[in-house]
PDB file of N, CA and C in Angstrom:
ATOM      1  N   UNK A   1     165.605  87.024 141.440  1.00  0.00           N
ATOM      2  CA  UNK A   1     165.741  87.711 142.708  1.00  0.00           C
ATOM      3  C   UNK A   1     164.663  88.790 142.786  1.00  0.00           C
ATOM      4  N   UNK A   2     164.028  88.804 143.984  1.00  0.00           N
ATOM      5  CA  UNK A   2     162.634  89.869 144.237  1.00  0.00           C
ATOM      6  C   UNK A   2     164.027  91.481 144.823  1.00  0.00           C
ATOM      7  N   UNK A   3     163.302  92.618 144.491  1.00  0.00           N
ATOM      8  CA  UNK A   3     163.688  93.394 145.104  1.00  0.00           C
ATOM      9  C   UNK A   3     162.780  94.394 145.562  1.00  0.00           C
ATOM     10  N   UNK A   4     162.772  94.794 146.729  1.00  0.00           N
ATOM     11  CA  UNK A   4     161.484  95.185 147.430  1.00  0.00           C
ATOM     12  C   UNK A   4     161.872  96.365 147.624  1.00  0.00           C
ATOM     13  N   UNK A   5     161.204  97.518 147.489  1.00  0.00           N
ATOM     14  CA  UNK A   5     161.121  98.929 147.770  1.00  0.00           C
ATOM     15  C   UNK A   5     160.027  99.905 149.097  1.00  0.00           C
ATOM     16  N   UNK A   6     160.815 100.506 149.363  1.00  0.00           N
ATOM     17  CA  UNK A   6     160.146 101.523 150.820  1.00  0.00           C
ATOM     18  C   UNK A   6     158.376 102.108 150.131  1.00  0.00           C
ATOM     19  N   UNK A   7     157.790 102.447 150.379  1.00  0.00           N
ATOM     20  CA  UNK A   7     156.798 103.190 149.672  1.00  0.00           C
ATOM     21  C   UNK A   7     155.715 103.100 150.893  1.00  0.00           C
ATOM     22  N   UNK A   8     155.255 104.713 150.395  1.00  0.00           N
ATOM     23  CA  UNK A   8     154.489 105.834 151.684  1.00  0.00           C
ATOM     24  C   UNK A   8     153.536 104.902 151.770  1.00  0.00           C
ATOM     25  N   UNK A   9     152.605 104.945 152.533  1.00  0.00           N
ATOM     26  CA  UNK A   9     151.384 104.159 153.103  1.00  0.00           C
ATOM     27  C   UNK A   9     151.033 105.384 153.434  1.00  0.00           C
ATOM     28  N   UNK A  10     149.495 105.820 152.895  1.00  0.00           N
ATOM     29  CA  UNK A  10     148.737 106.981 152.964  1.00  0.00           C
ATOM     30  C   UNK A  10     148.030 106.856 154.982  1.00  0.00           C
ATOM     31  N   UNK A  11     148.262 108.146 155.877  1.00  0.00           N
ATOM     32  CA  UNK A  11     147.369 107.768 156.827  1.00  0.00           C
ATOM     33  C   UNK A  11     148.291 107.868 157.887  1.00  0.00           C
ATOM     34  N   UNK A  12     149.578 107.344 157.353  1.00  0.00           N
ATOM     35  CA  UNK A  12     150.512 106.777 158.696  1.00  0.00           C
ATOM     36  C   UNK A  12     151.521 107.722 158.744  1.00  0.00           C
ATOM     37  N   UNK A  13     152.596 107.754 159.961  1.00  0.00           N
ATOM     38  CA  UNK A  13     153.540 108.671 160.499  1.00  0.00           C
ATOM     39  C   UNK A  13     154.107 109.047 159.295  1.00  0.00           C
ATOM     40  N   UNK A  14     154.739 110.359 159.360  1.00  0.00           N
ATOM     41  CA  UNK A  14     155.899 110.649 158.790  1.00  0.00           C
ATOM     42  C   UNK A  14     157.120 110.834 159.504  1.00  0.00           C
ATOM     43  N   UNK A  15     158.318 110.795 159.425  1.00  0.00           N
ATOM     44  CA  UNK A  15     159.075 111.966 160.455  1.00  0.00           C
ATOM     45  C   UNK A  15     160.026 112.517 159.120  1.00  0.00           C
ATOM     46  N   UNK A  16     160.454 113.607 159.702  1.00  0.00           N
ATOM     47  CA  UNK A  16     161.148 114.858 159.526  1.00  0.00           C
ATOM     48  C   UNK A  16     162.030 115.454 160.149  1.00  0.00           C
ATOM     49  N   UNK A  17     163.009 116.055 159.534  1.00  0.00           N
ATOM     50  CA  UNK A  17     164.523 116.871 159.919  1.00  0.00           C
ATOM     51  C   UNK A  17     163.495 118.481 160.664  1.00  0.00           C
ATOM     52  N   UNK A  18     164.530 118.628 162.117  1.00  0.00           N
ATOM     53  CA  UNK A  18     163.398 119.731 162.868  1.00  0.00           C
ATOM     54  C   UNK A  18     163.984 120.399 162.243  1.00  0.00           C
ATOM     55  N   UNK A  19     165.190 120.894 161.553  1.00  0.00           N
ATOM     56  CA  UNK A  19     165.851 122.034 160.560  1.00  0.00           C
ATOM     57  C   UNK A  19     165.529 121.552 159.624  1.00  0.00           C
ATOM     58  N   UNK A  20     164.554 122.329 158.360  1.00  0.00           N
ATOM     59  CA  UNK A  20     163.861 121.839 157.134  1.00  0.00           C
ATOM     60  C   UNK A  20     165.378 121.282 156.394  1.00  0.00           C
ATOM     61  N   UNK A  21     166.136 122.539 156.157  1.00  0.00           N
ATOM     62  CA  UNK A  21     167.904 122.481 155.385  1.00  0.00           C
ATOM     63  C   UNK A  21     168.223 121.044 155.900  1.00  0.00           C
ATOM     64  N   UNK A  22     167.873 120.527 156.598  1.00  0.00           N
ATOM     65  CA  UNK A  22     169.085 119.098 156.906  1.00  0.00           C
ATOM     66  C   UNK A  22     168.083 117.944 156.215  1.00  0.00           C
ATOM     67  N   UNK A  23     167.278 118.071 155.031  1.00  0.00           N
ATOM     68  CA  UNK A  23     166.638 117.198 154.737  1.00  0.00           C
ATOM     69  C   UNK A  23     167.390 117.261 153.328  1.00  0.00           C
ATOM     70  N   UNK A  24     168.888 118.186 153.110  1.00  0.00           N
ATOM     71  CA  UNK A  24     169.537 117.863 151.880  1.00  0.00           C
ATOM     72  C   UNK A  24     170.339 116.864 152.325  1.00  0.00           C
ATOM     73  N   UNK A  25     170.537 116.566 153.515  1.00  0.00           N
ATOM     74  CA  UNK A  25     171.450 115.776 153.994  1.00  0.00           C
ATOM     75  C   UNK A  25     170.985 114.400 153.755  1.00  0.00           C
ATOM     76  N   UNK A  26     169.581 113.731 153.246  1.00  0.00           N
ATOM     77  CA  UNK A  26     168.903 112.927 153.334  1.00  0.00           C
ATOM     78  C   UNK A  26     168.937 112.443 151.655  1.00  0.00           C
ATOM     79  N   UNK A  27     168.682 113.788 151.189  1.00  0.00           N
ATOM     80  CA  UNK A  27     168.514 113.873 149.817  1.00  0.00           C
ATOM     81  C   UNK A  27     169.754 113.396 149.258  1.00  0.00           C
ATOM     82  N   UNK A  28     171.047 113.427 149.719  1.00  0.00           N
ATOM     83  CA  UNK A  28     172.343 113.305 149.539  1.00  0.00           C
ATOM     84  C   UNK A  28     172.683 111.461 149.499  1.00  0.00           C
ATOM     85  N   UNK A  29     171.703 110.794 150.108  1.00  0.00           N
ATOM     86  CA  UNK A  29     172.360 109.610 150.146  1.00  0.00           C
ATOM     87  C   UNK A  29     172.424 108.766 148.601  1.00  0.00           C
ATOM     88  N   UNK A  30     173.211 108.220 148.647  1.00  0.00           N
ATOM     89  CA  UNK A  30     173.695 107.673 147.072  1.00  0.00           C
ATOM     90  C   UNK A  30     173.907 106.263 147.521  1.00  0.00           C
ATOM     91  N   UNK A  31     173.772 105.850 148.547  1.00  0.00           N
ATOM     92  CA  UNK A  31     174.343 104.233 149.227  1.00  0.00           C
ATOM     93  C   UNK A  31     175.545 103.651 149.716  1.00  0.00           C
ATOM     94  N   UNK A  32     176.527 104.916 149.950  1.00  0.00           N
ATOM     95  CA  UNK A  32     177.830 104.542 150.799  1.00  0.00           C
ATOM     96  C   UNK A  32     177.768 104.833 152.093  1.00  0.00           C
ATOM     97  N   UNK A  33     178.365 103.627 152.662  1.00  0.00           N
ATOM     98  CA  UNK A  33     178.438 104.178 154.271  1.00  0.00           C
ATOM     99  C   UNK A  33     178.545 105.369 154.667  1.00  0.00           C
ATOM    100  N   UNK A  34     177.802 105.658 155.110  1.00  0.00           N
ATOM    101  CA  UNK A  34     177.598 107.002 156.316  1.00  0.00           C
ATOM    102  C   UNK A  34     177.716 106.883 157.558  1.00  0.00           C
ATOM    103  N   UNK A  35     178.189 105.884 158.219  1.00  0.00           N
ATOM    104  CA  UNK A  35     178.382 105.942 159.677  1.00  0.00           C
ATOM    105  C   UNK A  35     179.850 106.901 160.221  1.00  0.00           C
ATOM    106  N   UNK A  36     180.964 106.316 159.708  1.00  0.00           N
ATOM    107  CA  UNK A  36     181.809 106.723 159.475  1.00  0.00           C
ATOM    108  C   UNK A  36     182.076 108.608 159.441  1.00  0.00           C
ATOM    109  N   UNK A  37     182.393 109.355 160.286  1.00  0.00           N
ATOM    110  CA  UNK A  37     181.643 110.857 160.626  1.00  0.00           C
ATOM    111  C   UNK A  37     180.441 111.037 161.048  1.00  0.00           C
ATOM    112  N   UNK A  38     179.441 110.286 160.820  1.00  0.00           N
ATOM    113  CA  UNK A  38     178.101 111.070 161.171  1.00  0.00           C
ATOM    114  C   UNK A  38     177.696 111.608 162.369  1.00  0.00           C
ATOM    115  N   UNK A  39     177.586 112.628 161.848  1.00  0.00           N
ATOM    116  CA  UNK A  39     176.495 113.614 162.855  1.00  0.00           C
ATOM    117  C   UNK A  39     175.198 113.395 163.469  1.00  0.00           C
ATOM    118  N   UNK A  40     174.647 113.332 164.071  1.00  0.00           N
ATOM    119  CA  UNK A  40     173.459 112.926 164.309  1.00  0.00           C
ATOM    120  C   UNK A  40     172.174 114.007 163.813  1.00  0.00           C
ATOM    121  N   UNK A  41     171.005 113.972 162.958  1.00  0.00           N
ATOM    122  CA  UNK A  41     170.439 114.887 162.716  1.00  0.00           C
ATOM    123  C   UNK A  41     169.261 114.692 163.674  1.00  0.00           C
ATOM    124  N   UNK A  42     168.640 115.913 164.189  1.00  0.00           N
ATOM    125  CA  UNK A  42     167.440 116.006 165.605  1.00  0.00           C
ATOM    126  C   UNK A  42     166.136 115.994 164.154  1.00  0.00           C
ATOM    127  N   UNK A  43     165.144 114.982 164.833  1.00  0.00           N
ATOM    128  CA  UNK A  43     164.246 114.706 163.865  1.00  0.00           C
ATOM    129  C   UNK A  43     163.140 114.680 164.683  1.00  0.00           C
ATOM    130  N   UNK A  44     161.837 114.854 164.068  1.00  0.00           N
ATOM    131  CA  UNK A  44     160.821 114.745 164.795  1.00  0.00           C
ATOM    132  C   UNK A  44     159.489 114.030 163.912  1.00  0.00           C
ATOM    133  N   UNK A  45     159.041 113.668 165.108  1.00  0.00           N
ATOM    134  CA  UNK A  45     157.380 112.503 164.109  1.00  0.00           C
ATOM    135  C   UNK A  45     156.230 113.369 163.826  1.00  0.00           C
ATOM    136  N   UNK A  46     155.945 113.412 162.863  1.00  0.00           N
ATOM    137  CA  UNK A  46     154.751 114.219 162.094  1.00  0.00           C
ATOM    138  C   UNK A  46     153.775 113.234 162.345  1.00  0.00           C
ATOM    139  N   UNK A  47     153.200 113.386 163.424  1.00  0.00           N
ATOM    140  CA  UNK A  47     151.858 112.502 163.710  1.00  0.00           C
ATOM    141  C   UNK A  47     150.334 113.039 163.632  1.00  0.00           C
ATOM    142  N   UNK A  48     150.371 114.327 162.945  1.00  0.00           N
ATOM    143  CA  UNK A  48     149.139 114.852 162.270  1.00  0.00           C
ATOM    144  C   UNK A  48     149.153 115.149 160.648  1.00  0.00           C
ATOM    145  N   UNK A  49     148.066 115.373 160.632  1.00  0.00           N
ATOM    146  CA  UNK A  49     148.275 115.487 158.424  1.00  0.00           C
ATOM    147  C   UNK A  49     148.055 116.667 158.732  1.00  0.00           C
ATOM    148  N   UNK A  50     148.154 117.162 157.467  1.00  0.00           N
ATOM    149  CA  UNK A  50     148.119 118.829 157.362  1.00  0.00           C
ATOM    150  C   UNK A  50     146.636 119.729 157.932  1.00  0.00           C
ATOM    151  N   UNK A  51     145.556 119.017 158.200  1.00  0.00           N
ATOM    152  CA  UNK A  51     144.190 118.951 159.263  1.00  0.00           C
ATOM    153  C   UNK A  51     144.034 118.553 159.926  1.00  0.00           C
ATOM    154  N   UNK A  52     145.130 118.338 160.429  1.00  0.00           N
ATOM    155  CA  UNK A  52     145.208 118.359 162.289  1.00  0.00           C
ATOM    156  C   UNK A  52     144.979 116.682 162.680  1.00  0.00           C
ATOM    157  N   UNK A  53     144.110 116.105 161.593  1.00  0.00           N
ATOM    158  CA  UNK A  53     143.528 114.743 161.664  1.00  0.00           C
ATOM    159  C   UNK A  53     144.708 113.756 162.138  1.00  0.00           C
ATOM    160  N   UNK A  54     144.787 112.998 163.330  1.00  0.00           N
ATOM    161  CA  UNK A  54     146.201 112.163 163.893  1.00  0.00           C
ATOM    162  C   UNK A  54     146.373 110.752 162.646  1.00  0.00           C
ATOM    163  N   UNK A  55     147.959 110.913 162.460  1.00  0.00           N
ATOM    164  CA  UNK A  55     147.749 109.610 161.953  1.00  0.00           C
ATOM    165  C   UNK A  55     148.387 108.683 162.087  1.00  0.00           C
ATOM    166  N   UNK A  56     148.069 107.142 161.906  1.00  0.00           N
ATOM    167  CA  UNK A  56     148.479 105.952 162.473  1.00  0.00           C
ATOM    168  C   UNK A  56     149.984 105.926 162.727  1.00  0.00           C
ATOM    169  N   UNK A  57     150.225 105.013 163.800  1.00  0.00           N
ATOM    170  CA  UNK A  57     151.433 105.032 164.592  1.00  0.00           C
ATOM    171  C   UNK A  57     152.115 104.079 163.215  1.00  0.00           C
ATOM    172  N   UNK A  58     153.462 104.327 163.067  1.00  0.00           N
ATOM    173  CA  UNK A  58     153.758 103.413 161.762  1.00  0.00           C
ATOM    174  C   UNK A  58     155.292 102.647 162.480  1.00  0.00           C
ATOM    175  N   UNK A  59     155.561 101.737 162.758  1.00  0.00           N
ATOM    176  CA  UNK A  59     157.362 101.431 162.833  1.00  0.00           C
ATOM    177  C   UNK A  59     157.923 101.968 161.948  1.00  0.00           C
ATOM    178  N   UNK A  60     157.840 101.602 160.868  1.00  0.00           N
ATOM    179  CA  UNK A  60     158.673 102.381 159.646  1.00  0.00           C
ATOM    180  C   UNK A  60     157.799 103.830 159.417  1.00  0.00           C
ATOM    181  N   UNK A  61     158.057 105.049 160.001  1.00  0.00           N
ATOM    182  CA  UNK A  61     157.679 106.309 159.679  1.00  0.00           C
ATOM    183  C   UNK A  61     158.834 106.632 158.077  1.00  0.00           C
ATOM    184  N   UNK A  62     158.001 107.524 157.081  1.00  0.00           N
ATOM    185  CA  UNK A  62     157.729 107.372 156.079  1.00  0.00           C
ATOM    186  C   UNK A  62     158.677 109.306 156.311  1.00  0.00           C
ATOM    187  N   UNK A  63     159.760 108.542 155.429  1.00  0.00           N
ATOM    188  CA  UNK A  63     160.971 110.151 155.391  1.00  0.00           C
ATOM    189  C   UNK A  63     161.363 109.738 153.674  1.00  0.00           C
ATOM    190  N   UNK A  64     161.267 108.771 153.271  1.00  0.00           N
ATOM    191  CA  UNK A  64     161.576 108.509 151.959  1.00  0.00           C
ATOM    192  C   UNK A  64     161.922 107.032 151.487  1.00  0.00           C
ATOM    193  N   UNK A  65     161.764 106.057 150.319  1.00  0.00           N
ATOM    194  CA  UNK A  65     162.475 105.256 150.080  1.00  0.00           C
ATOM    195  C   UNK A  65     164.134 105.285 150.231  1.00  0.00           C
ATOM    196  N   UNK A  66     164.618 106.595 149.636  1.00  0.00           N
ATOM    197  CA  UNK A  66     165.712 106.241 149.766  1.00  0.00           C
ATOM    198  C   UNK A  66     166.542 106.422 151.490  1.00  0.00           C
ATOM    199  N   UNK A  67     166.215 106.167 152.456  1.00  0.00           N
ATOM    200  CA  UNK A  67     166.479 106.517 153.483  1.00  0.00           C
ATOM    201  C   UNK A  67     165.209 105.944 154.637  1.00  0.00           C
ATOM    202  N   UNK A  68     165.175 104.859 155.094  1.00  0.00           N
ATOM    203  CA  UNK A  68     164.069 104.113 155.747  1.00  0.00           C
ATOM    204  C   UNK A  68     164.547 104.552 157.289  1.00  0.00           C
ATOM    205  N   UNK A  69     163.723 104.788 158.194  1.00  0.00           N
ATOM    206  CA  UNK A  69     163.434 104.954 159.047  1.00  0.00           C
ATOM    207  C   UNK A  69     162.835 103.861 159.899  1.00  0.00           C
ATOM    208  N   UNK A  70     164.023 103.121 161.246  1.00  0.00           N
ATOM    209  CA  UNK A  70     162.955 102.284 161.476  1.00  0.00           C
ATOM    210  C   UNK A  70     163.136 102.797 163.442  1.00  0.00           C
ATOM    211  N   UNK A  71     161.746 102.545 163.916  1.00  0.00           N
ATOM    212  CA  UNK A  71     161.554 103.116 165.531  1.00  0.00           C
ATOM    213  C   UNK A  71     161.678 101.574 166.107  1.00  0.00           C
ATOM    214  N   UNK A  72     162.407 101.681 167.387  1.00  0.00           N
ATOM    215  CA  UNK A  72     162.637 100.743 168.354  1.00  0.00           C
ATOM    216  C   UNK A  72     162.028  99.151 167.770  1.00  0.00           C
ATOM    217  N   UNK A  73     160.658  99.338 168.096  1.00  0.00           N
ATOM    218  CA  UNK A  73     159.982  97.632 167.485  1.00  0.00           C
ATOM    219  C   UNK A  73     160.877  97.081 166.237  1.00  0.00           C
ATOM    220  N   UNK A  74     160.856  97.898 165.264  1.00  0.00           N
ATOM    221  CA  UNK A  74     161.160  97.769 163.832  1.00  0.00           C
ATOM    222  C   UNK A  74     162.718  97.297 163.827  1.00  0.00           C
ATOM    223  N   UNK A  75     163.669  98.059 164.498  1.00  0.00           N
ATOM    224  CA  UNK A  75     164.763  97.642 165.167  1.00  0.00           C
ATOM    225  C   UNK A  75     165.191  96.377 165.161  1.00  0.00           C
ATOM    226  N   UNK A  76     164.220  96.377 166.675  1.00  0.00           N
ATOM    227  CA  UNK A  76     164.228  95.149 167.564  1.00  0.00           C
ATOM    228  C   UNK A  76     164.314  93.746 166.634  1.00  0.00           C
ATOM    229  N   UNK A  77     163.163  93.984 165.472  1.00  0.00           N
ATOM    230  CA  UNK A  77     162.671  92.610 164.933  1.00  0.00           C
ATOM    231  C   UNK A  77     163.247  92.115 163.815  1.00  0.00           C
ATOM    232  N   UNK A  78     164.022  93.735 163.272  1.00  0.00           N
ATOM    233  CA  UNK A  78     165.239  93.374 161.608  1.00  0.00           C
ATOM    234  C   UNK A  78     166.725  94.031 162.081  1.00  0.00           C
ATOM    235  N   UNK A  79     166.894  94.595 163.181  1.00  0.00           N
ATOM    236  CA  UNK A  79     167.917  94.966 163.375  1.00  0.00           C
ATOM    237  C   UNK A  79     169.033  94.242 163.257  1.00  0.00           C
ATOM    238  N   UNK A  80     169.058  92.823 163.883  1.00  0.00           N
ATOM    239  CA  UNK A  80     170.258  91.920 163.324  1.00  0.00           C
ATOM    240  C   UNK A  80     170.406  91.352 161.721  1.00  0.00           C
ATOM    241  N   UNK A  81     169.339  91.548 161.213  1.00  0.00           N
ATOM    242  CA  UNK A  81     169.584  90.776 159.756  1.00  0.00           C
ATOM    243  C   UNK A  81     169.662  92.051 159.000  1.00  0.00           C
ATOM    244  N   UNK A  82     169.415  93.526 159.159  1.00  0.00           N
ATOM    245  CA  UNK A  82     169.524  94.383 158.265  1.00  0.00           C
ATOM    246  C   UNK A  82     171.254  94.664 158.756  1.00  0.00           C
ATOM    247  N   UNK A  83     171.693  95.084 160.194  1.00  0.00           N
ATOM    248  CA  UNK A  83     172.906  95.306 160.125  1.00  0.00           C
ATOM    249  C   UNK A  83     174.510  94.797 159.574  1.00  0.00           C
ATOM    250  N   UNK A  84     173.480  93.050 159.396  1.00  0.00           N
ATOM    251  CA  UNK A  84     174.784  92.407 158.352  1.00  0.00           C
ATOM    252  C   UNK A  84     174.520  93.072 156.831  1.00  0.00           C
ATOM    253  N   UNK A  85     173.624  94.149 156.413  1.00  0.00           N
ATOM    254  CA  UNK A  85     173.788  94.626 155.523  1.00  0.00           C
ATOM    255  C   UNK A  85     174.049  95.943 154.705  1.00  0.00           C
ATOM    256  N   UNK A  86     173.520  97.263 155.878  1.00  0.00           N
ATOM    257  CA  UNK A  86     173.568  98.385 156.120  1.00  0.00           C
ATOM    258  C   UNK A  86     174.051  99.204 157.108  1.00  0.00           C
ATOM    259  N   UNK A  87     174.317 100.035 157.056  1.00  0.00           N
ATOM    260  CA  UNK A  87     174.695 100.869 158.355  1.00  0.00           C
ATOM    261  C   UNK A  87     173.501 101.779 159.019  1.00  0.00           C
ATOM    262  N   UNK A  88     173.536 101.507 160.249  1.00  0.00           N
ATOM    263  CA  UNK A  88     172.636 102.676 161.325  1.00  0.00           C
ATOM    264  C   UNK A  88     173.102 103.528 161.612  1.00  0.00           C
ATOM    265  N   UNK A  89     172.810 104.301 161.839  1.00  0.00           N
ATOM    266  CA  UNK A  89     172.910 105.705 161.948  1.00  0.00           C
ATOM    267  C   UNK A  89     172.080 106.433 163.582  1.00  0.00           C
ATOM    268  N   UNK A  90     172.193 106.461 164.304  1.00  0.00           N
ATOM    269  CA  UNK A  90     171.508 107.257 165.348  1.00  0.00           C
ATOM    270  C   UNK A  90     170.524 108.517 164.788  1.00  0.00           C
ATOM    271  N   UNK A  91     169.621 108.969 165.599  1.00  0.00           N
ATOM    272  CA  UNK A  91     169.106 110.357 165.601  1.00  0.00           C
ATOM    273  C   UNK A  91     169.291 110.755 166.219  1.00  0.00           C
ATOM    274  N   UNK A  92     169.067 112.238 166.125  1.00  0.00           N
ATOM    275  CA  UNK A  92     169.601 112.845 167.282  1.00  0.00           C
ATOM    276  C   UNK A  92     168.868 113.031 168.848  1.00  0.00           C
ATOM    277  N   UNK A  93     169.097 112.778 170.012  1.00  0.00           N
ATOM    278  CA  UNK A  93     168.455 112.565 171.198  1.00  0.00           C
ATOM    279  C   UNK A  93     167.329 111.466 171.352  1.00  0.00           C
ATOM    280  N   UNK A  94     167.315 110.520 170.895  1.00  0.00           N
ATOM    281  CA  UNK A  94     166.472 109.368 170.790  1.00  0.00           C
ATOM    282  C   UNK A  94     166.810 108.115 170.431  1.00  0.00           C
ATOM    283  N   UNK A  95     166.217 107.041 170.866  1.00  0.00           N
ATOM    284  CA  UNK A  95     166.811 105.585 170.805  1.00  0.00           C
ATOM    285  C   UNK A  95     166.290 104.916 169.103  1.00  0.00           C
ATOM    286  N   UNK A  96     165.356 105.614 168.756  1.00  0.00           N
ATOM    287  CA  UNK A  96     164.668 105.617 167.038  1.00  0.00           C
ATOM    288  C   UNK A  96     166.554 105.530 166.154  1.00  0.00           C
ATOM    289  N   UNK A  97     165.760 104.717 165.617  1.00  0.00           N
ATOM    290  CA  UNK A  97     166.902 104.623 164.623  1.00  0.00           C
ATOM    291  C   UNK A  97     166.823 104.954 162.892  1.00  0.00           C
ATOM    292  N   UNK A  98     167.864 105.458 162.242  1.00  0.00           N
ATOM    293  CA  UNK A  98     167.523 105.259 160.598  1.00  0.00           C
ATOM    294  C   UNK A  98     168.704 104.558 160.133  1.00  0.00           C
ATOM    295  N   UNK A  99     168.498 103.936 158.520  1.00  0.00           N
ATOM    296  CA  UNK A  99     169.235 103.090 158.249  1.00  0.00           C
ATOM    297  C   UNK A  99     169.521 103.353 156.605  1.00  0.00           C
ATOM    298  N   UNK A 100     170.771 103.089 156.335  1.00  0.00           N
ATOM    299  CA  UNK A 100     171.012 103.858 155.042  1.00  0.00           C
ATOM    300  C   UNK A 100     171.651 102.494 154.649  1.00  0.00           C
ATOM    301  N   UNK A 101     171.648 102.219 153.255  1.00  0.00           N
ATOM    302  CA  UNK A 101     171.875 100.979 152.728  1.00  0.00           C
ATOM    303  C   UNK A 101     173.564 101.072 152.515  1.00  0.00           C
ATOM    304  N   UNK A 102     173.892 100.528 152.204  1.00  0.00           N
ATOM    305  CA  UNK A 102     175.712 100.734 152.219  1.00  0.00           C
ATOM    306  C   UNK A 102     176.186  99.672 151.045  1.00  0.00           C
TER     307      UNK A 102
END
């Protein structure tokens, strides 16, 4: 059996918790459902590097392996075959989705 892992791609989006503190909330996942209560956390896309330089639009914006991030397209194209396996999770004020393994 192959098992495939998240990993940064230098260049491309990040996103981020707009309250730095709610990125323990991220740090926290261990792989049990989280839908079940969740809160929605307000997140935003880091679409410059730290020199201002813009960087590439990514579907999967880059918040961590353990916690994948996928925007609308990304959704659209694994959303039915990942949800028979994980739970989604909303963000907060946006149709972007993240997905925590369960």
């Amino acid at each position: 059996m192959r098992i495939y892992e998240f990993e940064v791609q230098e260049g491309c989006e990040w996103v981020a918790p707009v309250a730095d503190t709610d990125f323990e909330i991220f740090r926290s996942f261990d792989g049990s459902a989280k839908l079940a209560g969740w809160e929605p956390v307000q997140m935003r896309l880091v679409r410059e590097d730290e020199h201002g330089r813009p960087l590439l639009p990514a579907d999967v914006p880059w918040l961590g392996k353990h916690a994948p991030v996928l925007k609308e397209n990304a959704s659209a194209a694994l959303g039915s075959l990942l949800a028979t396996m994980v739970s989604c999770c909303p963000w907060h004020a946006t149709k972007r989705l993240w997905w925590s393994s369960t």
